[in-house]
Protein backbone atom coordinates (compact mmCIF):
# COMPACT_ATOMS: atom_id res chain seq x y z
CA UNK A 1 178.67 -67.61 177.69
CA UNK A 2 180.95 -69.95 175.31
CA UNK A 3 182.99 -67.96 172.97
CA UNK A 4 181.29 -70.62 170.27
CA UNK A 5 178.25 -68.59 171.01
CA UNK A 6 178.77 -65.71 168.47
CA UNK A 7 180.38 -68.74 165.74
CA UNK A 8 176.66 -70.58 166.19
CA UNK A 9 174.78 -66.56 166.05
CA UNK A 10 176.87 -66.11 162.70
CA UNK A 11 175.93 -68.87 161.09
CA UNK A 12 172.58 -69.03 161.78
CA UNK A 13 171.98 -64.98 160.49
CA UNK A 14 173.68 -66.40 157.22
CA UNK A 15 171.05 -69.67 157.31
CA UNK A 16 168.49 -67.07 158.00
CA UNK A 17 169.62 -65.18 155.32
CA UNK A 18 169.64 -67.42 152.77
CA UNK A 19 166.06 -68.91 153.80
CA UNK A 20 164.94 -65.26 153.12
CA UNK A 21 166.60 -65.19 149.70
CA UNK A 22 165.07 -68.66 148.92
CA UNK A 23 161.63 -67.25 150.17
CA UNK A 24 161.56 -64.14 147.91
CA UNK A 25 163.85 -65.32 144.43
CA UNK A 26 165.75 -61.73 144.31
CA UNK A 27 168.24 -60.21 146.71
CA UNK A 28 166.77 -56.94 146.62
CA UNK A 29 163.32 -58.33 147.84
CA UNK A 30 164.75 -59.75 150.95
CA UNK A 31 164.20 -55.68 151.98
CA UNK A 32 160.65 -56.72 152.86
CA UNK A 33 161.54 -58.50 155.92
CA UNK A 34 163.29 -54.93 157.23
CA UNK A 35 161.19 -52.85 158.52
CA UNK A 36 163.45 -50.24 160.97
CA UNK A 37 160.26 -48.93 162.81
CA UNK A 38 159.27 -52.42 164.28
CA UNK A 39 163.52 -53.32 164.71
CA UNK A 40 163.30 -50.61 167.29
CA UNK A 41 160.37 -50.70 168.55
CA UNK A 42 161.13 -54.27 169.76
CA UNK A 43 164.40 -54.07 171.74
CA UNK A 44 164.38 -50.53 172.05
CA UNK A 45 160.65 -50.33 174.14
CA UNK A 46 161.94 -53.36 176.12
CA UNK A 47 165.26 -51.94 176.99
CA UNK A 48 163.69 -48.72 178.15
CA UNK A 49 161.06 -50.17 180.13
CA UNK A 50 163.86 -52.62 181.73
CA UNK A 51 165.42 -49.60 183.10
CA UNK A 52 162.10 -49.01 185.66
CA UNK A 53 163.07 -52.24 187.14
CA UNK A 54 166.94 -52.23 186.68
CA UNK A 55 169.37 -49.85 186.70
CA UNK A 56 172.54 -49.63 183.71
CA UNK A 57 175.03 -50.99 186.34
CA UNK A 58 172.76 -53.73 186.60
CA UNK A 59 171.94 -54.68 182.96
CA UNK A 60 175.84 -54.33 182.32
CA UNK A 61 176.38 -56.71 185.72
CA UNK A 62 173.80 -59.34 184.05
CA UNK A 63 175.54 -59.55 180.57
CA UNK A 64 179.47 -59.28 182.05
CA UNK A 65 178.48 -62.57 184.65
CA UNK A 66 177.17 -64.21 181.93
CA UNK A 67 180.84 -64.73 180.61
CA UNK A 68 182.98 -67.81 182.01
CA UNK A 69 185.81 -65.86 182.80
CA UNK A 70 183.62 -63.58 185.17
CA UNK A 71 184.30 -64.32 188.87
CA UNK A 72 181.65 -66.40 190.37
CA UNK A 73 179.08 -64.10 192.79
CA UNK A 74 175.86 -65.89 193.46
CA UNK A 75 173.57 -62.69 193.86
CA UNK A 76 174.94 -61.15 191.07
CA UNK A 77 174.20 -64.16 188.92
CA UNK A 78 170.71 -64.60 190.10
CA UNK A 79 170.06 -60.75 189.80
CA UNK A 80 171.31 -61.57 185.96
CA UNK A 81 168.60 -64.21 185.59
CA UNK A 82 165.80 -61.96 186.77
CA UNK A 83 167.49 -59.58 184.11
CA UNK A 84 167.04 -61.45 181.17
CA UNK A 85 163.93 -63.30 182.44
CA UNK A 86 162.33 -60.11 182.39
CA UNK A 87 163.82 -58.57 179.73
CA UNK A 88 162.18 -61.51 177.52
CA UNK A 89 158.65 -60.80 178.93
CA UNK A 90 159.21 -57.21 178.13
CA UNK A 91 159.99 -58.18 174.24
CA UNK A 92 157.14 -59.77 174.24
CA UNK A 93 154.92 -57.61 175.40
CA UNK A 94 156.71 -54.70 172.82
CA UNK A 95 155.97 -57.06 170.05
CA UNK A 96 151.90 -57.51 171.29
CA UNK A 97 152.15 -53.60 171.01
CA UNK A 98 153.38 -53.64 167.59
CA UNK A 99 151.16 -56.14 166.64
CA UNK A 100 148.16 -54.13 168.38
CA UNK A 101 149.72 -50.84 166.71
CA UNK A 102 149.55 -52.99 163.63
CA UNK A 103 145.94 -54.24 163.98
CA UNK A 104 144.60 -50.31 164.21
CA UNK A 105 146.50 -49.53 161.02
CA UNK A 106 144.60 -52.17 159.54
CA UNK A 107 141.53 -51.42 160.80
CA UNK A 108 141.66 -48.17 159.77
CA UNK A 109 142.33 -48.25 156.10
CA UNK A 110 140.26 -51.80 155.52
CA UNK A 111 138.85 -50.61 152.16
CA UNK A 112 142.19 -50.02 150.56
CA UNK A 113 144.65 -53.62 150.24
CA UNK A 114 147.43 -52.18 149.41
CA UNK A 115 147.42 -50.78 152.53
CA UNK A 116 146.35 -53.34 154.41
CA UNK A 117 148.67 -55.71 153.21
CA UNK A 118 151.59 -52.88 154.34
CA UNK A 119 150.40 -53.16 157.41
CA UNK A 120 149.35 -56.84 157.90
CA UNK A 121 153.05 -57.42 157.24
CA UNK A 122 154.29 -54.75 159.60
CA UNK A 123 152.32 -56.02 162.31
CA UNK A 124 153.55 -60.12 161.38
CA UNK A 125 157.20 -58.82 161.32
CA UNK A 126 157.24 -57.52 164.85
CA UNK A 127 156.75 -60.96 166.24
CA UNK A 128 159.61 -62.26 163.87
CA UNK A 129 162.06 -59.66 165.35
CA UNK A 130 161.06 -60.51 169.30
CA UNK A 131 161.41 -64.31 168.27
CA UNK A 132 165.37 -63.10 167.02
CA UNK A 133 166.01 -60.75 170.21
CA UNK A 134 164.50 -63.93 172.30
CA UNK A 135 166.20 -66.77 170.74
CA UNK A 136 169.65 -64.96 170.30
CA UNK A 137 169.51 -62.74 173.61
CA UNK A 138 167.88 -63.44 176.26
CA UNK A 139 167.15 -67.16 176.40
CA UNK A 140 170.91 -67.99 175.77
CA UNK A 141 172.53 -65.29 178.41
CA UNK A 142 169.88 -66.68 181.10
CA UNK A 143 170.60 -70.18 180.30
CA UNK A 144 174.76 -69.36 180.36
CA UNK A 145 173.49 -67.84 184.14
CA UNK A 146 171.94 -70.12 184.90
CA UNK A 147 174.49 -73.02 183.47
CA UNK A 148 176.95 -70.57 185.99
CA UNK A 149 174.84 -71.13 188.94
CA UNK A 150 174.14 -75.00 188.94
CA UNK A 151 177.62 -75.85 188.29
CA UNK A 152 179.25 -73.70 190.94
CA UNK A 153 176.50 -75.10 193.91
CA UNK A 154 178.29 -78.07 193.69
């Protein structure tokens, strides 16, 4: 993992940011794309469901080989991989629960909008938050282990 990394994360939160601001005209209505519920529902259901399959010297072991300055151990770095490989399938499945979780909400107060748009939104921002914890976690720590691995087969 290039110390770059958290430079290109930065910026892009700011980009993201400022698409949100552009999106809703006020700074105070950029609140509508926070919902703390579904931001821990996300990582928080993954995370706890990755510790059935890994333990928490393993998850730390996955992100500390990620780094370049980490000494280079083969089974360690492939144990990372299946880490973060599964980690991602595990967001996504938290974030078809929250949209599921979402769907029943719906479903359930149909006759009143204002409710159902609460909820339509709910379920929608749940799949915005895995996409973040996907894009800025796992995909870049597997591809820095994997990055790790091809270069020191040589």
């Amino acid at each position: 993992m290039k110390k770059g990394y958290w430079i290109f994360l930065t910026l892009f939160f700011v980009m993201v940011v400022g698409v949100f601001f552009l999106a809703t005209g006020k700074l105070e209505s950029m609140l509508i794309y926070l919902d703390i519920a579904s931001l821990v529902l996300v990582p928080g259901f993954a995370l706890l469901l990755s510790l059935a399959f890994f333990s928490p010297k393993e998850i730390g072991n996955a992100f500390r080989y990620a780094k370049e300055s980490a000494p280079f151990d083969k089974s360690e770095i492939e144990k990372g991989i299946v880490f973060f490989t599964t980690l991602q399938t595990l967001i996504i499945f938290s974030a078809i629960f929250g949209v599921i979780t979402g769907a029943v909400a719906i479903l359930q107060n149909i006759s009143d909008m204002t409710i159902v748009g609460k909820n339509m939104g709910i379920a929608l921002i749940v799949l915005l938050y895995a996409a973040f914890f996907i894009c800025f976690l796992t995909l870049p720590f597997t591809g820095a282990l994997k990055k790790r691995l091809a270069a020191n087969m040589k």
